[in-house]
N, C-alpha and C. Protein backbone atom coordinates (compact mmCIF):
# COMPACT_ATOMS: atom_id res chain seq x y z
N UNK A 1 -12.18 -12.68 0.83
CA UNK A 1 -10.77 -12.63 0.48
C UNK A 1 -10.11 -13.93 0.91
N UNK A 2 -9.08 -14.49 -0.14
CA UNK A 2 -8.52 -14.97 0.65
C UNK A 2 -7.41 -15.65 1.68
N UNK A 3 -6.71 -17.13 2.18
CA UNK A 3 -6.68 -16.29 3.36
C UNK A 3 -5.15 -15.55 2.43
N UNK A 4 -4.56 -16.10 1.81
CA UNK A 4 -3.40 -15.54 1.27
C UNK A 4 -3.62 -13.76 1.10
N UNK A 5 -4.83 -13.66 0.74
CA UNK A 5 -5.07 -12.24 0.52
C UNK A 5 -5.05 -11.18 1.62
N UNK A 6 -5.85 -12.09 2.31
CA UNK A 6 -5.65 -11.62 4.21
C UNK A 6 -3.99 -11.55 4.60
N UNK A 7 -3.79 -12.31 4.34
CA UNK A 7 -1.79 -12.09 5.18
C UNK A 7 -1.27 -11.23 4.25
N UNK A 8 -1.72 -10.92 3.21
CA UNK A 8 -1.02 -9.59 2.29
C UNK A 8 -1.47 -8.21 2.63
N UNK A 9 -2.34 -8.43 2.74
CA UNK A 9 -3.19 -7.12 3.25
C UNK A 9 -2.85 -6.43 4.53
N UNK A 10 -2.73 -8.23 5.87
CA UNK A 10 -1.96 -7.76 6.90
C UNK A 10 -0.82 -7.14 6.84
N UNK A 11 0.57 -7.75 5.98
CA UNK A 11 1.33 -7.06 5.57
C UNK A 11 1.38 -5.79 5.21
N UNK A 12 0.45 -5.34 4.30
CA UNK A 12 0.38 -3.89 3.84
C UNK A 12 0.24 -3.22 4.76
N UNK A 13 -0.69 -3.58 5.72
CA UNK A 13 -1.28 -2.83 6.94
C UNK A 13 0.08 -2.43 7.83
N UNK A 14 0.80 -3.96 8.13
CA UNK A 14 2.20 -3.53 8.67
C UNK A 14 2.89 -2.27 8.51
N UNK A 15 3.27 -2.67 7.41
CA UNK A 15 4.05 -1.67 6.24
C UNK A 15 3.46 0.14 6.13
N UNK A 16 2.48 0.48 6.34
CA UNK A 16 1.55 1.62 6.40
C UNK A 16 1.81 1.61 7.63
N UNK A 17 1.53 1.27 8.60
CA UNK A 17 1.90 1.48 10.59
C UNK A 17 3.12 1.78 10.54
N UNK A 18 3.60 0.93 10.61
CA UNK A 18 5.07 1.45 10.35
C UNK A 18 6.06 3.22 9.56
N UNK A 19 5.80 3.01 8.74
CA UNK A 19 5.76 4.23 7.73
C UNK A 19 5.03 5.60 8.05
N UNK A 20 3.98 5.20 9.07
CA UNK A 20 3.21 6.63 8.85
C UNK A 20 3.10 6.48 10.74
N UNK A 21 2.99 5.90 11.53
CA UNK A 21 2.95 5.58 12.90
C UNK A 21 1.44 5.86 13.20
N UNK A 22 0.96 5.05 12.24
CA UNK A 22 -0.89 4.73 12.66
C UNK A 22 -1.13 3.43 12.93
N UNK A 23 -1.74 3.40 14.37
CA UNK A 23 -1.86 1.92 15.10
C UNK A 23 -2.64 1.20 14.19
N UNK A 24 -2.24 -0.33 14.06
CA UNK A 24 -2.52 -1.05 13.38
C UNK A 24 -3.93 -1.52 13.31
N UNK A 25 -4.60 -0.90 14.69
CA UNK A 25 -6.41 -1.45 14.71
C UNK A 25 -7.10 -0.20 14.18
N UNK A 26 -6.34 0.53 13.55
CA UNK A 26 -6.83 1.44 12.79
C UNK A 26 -7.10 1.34 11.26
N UNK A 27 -6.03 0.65 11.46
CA UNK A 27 -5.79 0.25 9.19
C UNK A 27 -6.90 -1.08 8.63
N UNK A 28 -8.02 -0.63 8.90
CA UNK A 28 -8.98 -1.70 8.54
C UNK A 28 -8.84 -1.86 7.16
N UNK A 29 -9.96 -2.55 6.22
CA UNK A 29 -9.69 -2.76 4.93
C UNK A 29 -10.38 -1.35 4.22
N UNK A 30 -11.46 -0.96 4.87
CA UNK A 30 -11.86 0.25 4.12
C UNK A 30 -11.18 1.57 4.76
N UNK A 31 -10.08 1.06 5.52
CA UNK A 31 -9.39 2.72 6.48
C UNK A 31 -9.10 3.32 4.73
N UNK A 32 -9.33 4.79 5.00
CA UNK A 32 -8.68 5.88 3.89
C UNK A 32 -7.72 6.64 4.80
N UNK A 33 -6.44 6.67 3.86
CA UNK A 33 -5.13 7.30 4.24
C UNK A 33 -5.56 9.05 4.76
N UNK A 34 -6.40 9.57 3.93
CA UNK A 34 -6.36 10.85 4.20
C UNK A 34 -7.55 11.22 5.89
N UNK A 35 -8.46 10.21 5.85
CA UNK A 35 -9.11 9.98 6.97
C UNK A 35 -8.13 9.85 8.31
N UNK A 36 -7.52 8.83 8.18
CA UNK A 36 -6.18 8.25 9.12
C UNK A 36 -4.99 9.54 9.41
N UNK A 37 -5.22 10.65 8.50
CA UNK A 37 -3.81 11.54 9.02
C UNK A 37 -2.55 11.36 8.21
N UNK A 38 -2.79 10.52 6.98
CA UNK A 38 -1.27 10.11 6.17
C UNK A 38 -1.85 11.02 4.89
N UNK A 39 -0.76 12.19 4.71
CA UNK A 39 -0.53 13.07 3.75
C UNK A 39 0.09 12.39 2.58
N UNK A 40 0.27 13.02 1.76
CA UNK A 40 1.01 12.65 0.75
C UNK A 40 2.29 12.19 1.10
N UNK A 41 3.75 12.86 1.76
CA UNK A 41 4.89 12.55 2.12
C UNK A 41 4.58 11.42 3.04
N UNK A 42 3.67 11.05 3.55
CA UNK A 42 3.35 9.62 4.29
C UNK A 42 3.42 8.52 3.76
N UNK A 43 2.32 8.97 2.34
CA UNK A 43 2.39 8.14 1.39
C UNK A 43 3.28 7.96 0.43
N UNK A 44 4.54 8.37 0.31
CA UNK A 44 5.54 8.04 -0.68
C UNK A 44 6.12 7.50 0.50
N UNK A 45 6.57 7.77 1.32
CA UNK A 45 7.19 7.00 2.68
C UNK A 45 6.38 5.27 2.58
N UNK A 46 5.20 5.13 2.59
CA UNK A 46 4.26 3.71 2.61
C UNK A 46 5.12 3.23 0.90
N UNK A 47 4.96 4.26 -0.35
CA UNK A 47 5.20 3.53 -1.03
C UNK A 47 6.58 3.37 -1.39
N UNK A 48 7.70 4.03 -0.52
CA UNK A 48 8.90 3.24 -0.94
C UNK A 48 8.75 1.94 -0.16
N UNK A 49 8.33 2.16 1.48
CA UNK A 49 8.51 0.83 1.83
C UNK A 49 7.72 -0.65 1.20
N UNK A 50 6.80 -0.33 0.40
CA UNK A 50 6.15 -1.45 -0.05
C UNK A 50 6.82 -1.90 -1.35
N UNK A 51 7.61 -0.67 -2.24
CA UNK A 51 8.57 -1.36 -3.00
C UNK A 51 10.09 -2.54 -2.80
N UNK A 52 10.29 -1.95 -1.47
CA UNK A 52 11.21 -2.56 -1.08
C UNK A 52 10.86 -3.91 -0.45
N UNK A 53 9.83 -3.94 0.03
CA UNK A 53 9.30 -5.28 1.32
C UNK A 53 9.00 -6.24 -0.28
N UNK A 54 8.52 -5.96 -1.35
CA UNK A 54 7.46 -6.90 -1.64
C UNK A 54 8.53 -6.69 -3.45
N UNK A 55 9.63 -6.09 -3.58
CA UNK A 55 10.57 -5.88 -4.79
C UNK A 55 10.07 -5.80 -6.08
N UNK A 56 8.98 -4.51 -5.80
CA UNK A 56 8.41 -4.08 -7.25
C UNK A 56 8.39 -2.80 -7.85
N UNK A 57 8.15 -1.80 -8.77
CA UNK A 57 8.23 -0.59 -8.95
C UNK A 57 6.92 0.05 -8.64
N UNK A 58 6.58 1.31 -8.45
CA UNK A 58 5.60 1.54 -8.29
C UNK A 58 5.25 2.74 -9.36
N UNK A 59 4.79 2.91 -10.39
CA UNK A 59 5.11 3.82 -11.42
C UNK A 59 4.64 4.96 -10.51
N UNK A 60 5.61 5.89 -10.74
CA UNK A 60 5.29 7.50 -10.11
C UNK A 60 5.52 8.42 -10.97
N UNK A 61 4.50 9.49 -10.54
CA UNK A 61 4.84 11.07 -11.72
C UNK A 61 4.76 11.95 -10.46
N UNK A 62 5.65 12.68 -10.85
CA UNK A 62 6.15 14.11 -9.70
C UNK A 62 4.58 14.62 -9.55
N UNK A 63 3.68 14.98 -10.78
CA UNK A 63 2.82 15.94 -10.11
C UNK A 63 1.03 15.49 -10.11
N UNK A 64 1.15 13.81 -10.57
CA UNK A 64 0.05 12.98 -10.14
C UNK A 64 0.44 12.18 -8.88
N UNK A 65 1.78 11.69 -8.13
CA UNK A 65 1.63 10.67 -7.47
C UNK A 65 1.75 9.39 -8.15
N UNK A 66 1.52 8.57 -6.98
CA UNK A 66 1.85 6.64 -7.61
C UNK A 66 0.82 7.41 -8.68
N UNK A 67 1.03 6.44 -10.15
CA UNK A 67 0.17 6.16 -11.31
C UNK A 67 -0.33 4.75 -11.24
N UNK A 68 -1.28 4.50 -11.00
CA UNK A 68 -1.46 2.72 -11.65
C UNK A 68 -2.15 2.02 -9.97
N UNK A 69 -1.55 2.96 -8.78
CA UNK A 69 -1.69 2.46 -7.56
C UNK A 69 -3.10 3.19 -6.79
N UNK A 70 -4.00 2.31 -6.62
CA UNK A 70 -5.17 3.09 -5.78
C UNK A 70 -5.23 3.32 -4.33
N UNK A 71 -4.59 4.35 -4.01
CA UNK A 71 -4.22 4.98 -2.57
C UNK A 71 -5.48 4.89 -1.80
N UNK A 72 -6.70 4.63 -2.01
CA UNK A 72 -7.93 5.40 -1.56
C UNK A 72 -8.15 4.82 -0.45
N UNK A 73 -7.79 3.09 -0.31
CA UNK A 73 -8.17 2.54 0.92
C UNK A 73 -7.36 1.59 1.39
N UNK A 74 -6.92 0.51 2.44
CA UNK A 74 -6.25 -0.24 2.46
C UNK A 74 -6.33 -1.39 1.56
N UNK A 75 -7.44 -1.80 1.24
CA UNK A 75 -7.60 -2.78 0.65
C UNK A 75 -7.01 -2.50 -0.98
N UNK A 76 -7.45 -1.43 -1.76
CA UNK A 76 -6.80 -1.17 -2.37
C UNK A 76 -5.62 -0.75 -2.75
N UNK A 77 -4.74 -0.70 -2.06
CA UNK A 77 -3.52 -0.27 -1.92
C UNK A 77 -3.03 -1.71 -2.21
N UNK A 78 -3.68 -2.78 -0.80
CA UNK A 78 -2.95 -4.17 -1.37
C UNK A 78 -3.74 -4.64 -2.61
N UNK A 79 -4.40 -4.51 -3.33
CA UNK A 79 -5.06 -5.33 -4.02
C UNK A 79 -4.02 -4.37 -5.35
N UNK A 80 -3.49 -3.56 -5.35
CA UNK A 80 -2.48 -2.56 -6.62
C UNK A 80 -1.48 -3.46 -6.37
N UNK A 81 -0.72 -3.38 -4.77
CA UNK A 81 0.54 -4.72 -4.38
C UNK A 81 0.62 -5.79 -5.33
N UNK A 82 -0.59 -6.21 -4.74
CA UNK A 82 -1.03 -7.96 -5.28
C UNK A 82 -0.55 -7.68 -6.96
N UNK A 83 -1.82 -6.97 -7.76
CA UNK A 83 -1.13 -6.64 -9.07
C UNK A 83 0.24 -6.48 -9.64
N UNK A 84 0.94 -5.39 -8.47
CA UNK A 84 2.05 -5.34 -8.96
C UNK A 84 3.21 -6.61 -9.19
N UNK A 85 2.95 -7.38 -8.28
CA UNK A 85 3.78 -9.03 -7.98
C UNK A 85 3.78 -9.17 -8.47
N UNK A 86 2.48 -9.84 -9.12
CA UNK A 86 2.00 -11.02 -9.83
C UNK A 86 2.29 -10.17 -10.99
N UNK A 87 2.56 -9.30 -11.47
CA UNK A 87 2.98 -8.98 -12.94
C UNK A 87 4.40 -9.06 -12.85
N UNK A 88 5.31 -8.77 -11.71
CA UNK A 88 6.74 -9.02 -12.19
C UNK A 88 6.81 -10.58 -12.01
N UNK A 89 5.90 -11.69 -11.16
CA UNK A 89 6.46 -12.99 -11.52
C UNK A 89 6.28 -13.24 -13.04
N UNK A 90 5.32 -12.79 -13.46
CA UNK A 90 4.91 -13.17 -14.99
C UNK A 90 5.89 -12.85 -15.73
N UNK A 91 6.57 -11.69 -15.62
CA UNK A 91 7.55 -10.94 -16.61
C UNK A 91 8.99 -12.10 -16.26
C-alpha cells in the first residue's frame, strides 16, 4: 500500500475508534467489524462519521445497509473511502 494509502487507512482506523470506542491496536487492516464488537448501529455511527471527515455520500438502503461500501474489514472499508473521493473529485 501506499504510503498515502497508509495515512488513509490510519484515518479510517481513527474514525472507527472513535465511533465505536475500539482501541486503535485493534483496527488492523484485516480487523472485521463484527469480530471487534461493532454491530450494525456502530456501523452507521463509523459511516456517518466517515461521510462527514472525508465529504462524500455513502449510498444506503434501510434494509441492506451502506450499498457500494465493503464493511467486511478495515482495509476495505478504506479502500470503498478511497473510491468514494476519488469519484466525487472526478465529478
Amino acid at each position: 500500500m501506499t504510503d498515502r494509502g497508509q495515512g488513509m487507512e490510519r484515518q479510517v482506523a481513527e474514525i472507527i475508534s472513535r465511533a465505536t470506542l475500539v482501541p486503535m491496536d485493534r483496527l488492523t487492516s484485516d480487523a472485521r467489524p463484527d469480530v471487534l464488537g461493532i454491530d450494525s448501529l456502530g456501523l452507521v455511527e463509523v459511516i456517518f462519521a466517515l461521510e462527514e471527515t472525508f465529504d462524500i455520500k455513502v449510498p444506503f438502503h434501510a434494509h441492506h445497509g451502506a450499498v457500494g461500501l465493503d464493511t467486511s474489514t478495515v482495509a476495505s472499508i478504506t479502500a470503498g473511502v478511497q473510491a468514494l473521493v476519488a469519484a466525487r473529485r472526478a465529478a
